[in-house]
N, C-alpha and C. Protein backbone atom coordinates (compact mmCIF):
# COMPACT_ATOMS: atom_id res chain seq x y z
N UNK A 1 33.32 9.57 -116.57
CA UNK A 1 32.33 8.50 -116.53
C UNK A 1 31.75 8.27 -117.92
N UNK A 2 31.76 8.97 -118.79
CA UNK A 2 31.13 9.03 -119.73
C UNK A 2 32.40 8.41 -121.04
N UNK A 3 33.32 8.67 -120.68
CA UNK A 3 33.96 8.01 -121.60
C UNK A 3 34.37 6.43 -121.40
N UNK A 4 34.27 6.07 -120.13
CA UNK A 4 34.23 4.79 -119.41
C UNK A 4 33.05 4.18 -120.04
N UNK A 5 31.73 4.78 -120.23
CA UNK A 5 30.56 3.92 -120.99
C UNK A 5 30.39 3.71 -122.33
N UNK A 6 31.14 4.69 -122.88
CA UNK A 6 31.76 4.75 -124.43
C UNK A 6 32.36 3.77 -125.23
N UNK A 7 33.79 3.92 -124.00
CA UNK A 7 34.77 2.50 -124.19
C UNK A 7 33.87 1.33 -124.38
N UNK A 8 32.97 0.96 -123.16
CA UNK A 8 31.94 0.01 -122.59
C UNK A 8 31.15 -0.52 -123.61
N UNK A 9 30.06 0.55 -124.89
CA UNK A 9 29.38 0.28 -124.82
C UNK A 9 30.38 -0.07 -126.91
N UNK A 10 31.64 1.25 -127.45
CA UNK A 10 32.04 0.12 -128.53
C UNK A 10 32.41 -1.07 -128.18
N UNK A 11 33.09 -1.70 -126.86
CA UNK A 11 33.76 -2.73 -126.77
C UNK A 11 32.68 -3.75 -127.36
N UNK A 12 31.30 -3.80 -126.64
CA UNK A 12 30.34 -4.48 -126.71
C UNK A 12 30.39 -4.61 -128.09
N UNK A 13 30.02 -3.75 -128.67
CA UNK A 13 29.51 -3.56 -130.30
C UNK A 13 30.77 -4.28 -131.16
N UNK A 14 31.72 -4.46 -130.57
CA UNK A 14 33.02 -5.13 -131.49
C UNK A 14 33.05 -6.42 -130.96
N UNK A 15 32.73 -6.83 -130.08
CA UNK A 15 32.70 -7.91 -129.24
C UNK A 15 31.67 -9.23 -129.90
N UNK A 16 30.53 -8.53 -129.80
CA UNK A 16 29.75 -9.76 -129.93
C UNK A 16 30.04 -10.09 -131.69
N UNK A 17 30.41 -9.31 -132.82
CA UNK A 17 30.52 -9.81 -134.06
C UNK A 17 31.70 -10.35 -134.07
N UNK A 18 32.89 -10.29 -133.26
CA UNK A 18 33.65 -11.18 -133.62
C UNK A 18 33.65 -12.22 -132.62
N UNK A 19 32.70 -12.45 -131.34
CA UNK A 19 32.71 -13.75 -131.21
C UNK A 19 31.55 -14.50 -132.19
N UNK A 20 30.51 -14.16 -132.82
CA UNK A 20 30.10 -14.59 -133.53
C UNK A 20 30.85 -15.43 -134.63
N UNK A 21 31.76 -14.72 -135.43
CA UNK A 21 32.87 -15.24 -135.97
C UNK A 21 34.06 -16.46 -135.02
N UNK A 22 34.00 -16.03 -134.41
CA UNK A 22 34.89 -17.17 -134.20
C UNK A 22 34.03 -18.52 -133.56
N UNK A 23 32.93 -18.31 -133.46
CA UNK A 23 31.95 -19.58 -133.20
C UNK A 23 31.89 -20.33 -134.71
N UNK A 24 31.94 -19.71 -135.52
CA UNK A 24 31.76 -20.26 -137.03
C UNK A 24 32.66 -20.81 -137.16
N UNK A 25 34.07 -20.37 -137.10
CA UNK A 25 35.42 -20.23 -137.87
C UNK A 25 36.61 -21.07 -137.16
N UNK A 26 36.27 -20.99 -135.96
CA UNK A 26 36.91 -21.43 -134.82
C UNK A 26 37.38 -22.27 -134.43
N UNK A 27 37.48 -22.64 -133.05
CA UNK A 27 37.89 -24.33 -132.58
C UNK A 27 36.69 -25.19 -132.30
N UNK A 28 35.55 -24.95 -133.45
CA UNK A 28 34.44 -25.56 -133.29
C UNK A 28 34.23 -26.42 -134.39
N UNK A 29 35.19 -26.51 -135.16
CA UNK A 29 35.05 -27.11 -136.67
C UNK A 29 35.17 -28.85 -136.95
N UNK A 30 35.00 -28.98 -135.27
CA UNK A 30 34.75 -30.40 -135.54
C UNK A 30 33.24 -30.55 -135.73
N UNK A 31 32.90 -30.19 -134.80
CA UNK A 31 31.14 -29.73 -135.26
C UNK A 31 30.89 -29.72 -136.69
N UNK A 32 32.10 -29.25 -137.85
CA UNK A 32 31.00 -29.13 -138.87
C UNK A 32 30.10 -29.87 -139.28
N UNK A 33 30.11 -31.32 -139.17
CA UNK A 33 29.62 -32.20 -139.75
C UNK A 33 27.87 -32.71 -139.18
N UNK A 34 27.71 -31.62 -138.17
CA UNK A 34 26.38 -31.57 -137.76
C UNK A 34 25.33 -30.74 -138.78
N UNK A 35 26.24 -29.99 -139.55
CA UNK A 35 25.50 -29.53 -140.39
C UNK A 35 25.08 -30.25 -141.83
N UNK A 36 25.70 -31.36 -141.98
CA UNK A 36 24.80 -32.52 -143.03
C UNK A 36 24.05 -33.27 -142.33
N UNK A 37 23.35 -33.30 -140.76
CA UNK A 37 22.80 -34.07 -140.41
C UNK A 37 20.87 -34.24 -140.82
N UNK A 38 20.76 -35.01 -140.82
CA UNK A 38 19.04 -35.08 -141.79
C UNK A 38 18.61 -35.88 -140.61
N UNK A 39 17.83 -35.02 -139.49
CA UNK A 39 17.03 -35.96 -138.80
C UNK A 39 16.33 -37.22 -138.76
N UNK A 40 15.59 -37.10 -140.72
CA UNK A 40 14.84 -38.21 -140.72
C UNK A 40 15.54 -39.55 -140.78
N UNK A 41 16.99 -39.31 -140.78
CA UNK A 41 17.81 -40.31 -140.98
C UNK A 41 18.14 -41.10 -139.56
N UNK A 42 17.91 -40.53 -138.65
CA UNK A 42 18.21 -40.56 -137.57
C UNK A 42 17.48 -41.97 -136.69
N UNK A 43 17.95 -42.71 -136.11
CA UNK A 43 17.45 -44.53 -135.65
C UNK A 43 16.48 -43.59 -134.40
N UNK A 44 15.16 -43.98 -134.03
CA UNK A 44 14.40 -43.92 -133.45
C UNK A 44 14.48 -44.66 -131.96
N UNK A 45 14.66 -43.98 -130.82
CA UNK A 45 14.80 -44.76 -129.42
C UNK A 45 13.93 -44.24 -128.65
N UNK A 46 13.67 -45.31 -127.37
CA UNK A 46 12.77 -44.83 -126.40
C UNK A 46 13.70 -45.19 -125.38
N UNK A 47 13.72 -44.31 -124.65
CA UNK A 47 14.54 -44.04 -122.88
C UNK A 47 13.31 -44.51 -122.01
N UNK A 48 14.01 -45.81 -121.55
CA UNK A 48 12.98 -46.11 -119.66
C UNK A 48 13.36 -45.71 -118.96
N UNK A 49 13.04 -45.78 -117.90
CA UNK A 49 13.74 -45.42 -116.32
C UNK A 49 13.45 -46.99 -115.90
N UNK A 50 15.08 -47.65 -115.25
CA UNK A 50 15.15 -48.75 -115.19
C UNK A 50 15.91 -48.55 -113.81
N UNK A 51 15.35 -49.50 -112.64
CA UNK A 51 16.10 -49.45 -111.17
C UNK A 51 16.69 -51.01 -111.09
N UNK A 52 17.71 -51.15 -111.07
CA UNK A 52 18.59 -52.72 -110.68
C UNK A 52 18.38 -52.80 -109.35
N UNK A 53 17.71 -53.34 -108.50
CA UNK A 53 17.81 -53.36 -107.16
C UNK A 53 17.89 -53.07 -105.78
N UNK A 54 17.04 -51.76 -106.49
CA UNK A 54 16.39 -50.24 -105.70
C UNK A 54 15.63 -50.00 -106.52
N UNK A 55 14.87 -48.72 -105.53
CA UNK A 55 13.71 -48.62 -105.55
C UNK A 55 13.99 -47.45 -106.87
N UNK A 56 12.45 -47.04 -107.54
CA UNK A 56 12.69 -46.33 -108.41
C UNK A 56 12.71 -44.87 -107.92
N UNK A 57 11.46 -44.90 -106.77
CA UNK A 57 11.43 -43.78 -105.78
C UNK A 57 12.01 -43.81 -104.59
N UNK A 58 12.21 -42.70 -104.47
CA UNK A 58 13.16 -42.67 -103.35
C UNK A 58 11.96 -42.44 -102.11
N UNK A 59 10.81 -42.58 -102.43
CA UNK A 59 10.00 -42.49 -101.39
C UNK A 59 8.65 -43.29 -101.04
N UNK A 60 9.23 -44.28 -101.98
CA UNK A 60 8.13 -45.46 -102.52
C UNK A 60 8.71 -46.53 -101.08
N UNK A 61 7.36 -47.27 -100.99
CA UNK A 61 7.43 -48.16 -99.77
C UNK A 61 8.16 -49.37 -100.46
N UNK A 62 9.24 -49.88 -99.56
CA UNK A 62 9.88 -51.24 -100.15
C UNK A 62 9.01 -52.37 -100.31
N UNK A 63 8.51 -52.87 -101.14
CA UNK A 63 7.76 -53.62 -101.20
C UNK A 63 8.60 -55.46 -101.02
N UNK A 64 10.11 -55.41 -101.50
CA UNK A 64 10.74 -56.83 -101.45
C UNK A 64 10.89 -57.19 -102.51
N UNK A 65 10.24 -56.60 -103.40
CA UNK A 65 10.29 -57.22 -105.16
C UNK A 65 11.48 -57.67 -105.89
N UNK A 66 12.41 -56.67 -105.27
CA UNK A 66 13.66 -56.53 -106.03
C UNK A 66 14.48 -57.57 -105.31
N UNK A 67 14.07 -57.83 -104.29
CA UNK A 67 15.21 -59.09 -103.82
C UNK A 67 14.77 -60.79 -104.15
N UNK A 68 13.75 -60.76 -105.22
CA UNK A 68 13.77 -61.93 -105.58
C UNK A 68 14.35 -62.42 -106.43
């Protein structure tokens, strides 16, 4: 049992530095280009919540609005 937690606990210890590495190095390198990104550059938006012809709540009384 004890060499079973051994195995267990270098696997771990070899494990997480080379997935670390291969998150860098990897099949992630299309990503690189997130790393020149400059927020302040970034176009400014606001998200509504917009309903086409339903209700917005699903528990809101039909009022008819939407079918005019």
């Amino acid at each position: 049992m004890e060499f079973l937690l051994t195995c267990f606990a270098v696997g771990i210890l070899v494990a997480i530095p080379l997935w670390i590495v291969w998150q860098r190095l990897g099949s992630r390198r299309a990503l690189a280009a997130m790393r020149g990104f400059d927020p302040r550059d970034a176009v400014p938006c606001d998200i509504e919540a917009v309903a086409l012809g339903a209700r917005l709540l699903p528990d809101a009384p039909h009022t008819g609005e939407a079918a005019r």
